[in-house]
Protein backbone atom coordinates (compact mmCIF):
# COMPACT_ATOMS: atom_id res chain seq x y z
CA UNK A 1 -33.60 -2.48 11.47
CA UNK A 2 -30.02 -1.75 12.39
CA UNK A 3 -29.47 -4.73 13.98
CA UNK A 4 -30.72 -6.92 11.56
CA UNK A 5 -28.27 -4.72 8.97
CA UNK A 6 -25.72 -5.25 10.86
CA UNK A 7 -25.65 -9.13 11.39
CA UNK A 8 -26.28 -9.57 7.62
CA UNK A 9 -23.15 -6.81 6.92
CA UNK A 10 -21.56 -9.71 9.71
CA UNK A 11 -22.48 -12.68 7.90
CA UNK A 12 -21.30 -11.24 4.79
CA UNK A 13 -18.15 -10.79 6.03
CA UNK A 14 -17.84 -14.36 7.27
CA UNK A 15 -18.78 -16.17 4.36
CA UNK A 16 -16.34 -13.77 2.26
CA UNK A 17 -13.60 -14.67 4.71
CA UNK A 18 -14.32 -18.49 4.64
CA UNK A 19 -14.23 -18.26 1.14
CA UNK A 20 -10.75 -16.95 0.88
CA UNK A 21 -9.84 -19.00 3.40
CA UNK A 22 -11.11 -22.29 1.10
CA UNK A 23 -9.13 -20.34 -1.35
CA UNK A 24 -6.20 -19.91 0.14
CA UNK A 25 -6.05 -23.96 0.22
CA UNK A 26 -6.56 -24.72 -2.87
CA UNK A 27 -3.25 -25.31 -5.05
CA UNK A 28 -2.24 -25.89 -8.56
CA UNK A 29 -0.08 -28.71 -9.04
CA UNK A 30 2.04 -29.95 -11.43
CA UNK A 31 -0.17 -32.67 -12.66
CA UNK A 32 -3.06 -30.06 -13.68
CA UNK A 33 -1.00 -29.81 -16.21
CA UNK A 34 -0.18 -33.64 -17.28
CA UNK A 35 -2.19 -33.58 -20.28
CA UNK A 36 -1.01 -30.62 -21.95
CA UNK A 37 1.34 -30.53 -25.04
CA UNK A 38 4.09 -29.98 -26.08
CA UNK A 39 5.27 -32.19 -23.46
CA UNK A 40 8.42 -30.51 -21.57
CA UNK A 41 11.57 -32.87 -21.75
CA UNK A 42 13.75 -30.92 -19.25
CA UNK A 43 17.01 -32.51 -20.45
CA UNK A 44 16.08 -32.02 -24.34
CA UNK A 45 14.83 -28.76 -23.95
CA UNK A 46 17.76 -27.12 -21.10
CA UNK A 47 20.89 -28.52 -23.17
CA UNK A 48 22.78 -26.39 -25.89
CA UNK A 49 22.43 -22.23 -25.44
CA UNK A 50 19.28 -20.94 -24.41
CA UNK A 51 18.54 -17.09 -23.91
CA UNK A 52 16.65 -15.70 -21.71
CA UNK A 53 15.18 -12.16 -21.48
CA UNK A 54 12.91 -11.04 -18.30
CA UNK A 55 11.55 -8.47 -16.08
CA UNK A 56 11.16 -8.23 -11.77
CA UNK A 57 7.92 -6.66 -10.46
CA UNK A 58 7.70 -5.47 -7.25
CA UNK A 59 4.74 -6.49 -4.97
CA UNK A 60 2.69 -3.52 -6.98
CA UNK A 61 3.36 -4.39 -10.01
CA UNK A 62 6.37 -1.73 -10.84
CA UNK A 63 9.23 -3.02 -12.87
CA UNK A 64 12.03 -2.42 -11.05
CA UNK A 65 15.04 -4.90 -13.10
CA UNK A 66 15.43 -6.01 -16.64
CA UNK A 67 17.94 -8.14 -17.50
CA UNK A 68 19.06 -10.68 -20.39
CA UNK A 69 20.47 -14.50 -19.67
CA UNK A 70 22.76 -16.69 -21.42
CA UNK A 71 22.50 -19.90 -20.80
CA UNK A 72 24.96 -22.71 -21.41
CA UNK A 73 23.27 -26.24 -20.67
CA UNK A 74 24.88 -29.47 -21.19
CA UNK A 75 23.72 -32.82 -19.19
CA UNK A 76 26.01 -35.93 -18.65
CA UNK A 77 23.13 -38.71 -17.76
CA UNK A 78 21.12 -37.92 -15.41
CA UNK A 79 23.05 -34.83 -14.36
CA UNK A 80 22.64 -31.10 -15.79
CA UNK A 81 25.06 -28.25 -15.66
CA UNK A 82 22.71 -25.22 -16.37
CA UNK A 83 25.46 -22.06 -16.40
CA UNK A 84 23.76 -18.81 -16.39
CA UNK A 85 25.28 -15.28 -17.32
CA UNK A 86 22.88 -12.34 -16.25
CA UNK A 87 23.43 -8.96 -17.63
CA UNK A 88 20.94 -6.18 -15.76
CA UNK A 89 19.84 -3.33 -17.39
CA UNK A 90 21.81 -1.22 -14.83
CA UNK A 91 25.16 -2.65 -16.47
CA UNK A 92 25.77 -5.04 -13.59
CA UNK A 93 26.52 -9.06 -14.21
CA UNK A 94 25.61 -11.69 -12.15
CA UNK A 95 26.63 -15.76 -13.08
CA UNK A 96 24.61 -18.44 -11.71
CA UNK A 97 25.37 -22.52 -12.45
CA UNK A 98 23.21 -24.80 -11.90
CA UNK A 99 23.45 -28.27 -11.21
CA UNK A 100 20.72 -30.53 -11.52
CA UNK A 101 19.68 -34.41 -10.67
CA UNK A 102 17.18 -36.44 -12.19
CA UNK A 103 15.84 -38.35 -9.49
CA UNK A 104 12.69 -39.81 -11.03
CA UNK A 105 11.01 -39.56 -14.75
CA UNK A 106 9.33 -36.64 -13.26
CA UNK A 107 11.55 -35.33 -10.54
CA UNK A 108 14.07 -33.16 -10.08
CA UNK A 109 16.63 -31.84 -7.53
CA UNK A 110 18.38 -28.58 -8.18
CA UNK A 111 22.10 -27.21 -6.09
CA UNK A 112 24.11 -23.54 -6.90
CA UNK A 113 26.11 -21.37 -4.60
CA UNK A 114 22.86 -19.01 -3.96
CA UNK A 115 20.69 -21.77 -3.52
CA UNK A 116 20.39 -22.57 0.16
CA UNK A 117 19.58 -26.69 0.45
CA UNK A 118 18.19 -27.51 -2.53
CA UNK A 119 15.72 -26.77 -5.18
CA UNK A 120 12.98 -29.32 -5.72
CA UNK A 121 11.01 -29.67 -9.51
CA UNK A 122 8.36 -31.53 -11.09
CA UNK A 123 7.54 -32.23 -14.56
CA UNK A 124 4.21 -33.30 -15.86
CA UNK A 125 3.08 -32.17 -19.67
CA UNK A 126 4.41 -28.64 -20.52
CA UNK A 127 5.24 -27.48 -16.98
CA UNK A 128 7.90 -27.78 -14.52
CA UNK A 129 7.21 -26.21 -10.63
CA UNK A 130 10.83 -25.34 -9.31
CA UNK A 131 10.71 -24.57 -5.23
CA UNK A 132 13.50 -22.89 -3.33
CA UNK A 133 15.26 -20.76 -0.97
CA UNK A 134 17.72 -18.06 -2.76
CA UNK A 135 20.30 -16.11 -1.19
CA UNK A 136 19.53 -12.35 -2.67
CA UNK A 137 21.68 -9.44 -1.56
CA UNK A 138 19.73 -6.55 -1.22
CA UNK A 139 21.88 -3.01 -0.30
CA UNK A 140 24.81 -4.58 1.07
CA UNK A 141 22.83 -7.55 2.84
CA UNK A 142 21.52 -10.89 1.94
CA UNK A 143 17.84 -12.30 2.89
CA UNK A 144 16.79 -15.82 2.23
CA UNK A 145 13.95 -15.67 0.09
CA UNK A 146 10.97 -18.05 -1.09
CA UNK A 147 10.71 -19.13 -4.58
CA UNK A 148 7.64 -20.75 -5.95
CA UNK A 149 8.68 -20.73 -9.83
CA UNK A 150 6.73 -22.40 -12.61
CA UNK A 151 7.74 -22.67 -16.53
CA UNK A 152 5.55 -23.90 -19.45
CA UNK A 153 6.62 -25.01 -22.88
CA UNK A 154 5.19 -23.37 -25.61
CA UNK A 155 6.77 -25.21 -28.67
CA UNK A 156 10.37 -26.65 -29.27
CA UNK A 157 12.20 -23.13 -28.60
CA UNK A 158 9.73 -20.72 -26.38
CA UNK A 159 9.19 -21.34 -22.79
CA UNK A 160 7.83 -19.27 -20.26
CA UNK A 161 8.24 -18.64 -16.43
CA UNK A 162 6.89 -17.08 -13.89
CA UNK A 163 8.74 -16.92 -10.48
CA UNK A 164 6.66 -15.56 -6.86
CA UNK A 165 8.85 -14.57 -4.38
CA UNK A 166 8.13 -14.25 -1.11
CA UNK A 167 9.04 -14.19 2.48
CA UNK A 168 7.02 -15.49 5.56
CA UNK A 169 4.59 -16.20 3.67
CA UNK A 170 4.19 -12.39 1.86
CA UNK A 171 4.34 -12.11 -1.79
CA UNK A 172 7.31 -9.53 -2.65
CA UNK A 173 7.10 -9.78 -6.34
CA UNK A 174 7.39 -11.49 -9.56
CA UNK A 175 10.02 -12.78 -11.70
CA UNK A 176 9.06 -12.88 -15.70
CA UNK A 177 11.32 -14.63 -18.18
CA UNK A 178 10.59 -16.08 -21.87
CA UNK A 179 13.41 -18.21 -22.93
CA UNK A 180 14.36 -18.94 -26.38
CA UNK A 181 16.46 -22.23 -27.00
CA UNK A 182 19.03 -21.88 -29.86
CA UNK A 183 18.69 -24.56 -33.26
């Protein structure tokens, strides 16, 4: 009786981990959302002012930043300067700019000064997938971290983003932002 507990405790186990492993392949891409509306028109949508307010989460959950963005957009063709002004709740500023290619009706490459190569989008229906490598000083020194960062249009001013960052592969937290784009 124990043994026969035991190797169906041990096949539970298995099929468990070969499920999350299945999961752990399975991705969401871009063009699950293709169909959905509004449709996002990066270079409509990122030009003017656009403000910005958002939280980061640690890796439990604990909200350990706020901070507000300004954002001054303006795009010459098919090139963007996005030129962000971040004020944390701690008092401290922090100025980001942007400077992004269209590369394809659905493609995007992304360059700043914190950015280490460059930043890689896609567009299909309300979403845009941004992936990078950021620069973040942490206590005096700077780690190159993963960013897997995904934004969805929710009418002609709202849009929404969530940002996972990570490091070798381990999730370290969450960046949450709602943006509001000016008349």
């Amino acid at each position: 009786m124990f043994r026969n507990k035991t190797a169906s405790m041990l096949k539970a186990a298995l099929l468990a981990a070969c499920i999350a492993l299945l999961g752990a392949c399975a991705t969401v891409e871009p063009s699950d959302y293709a169909n959905e509306k509004p449709s996002l028109d990066l270079q409509k949508y990122f030009n003017g002012t656009v403000d910005a307010a958002g939280v980061f989460q640690d890796r439990s959950g604990k909200v350990v930043k706020r901070f507000t963005v300004v954002m001054r957009c303006e795009w010459k063709g098919d090139i963007g300067t996005l030129d962000e002004a971040f004020t944390y709740s701690d008092g401290s500023t922090q100025r980001r700019v942007w400077t992004l290619r269209k590369v394809a009706p659905d493609r995007f490459i992304g360059t700043a000064d914190d950015v280490i190569g460059e930043a890689v989008g896609s567009v299909a229906g309300n979403a845009l997938r941004w992936q990078y490598v950021l620069a973040l000083p942490v206590d005096g020194r700077v780690y190159h971290v993963d960013f897997d960062d995904w934004m969805f249009l929710m009418n002609d001013t709202v849009m929404l983003n969530r940002a996972t960052m990570s490091k070798y592969g381990f999730r370290l937290g969450e960046v949450l932002l709602s943006f509001s784009r000016r008349p």
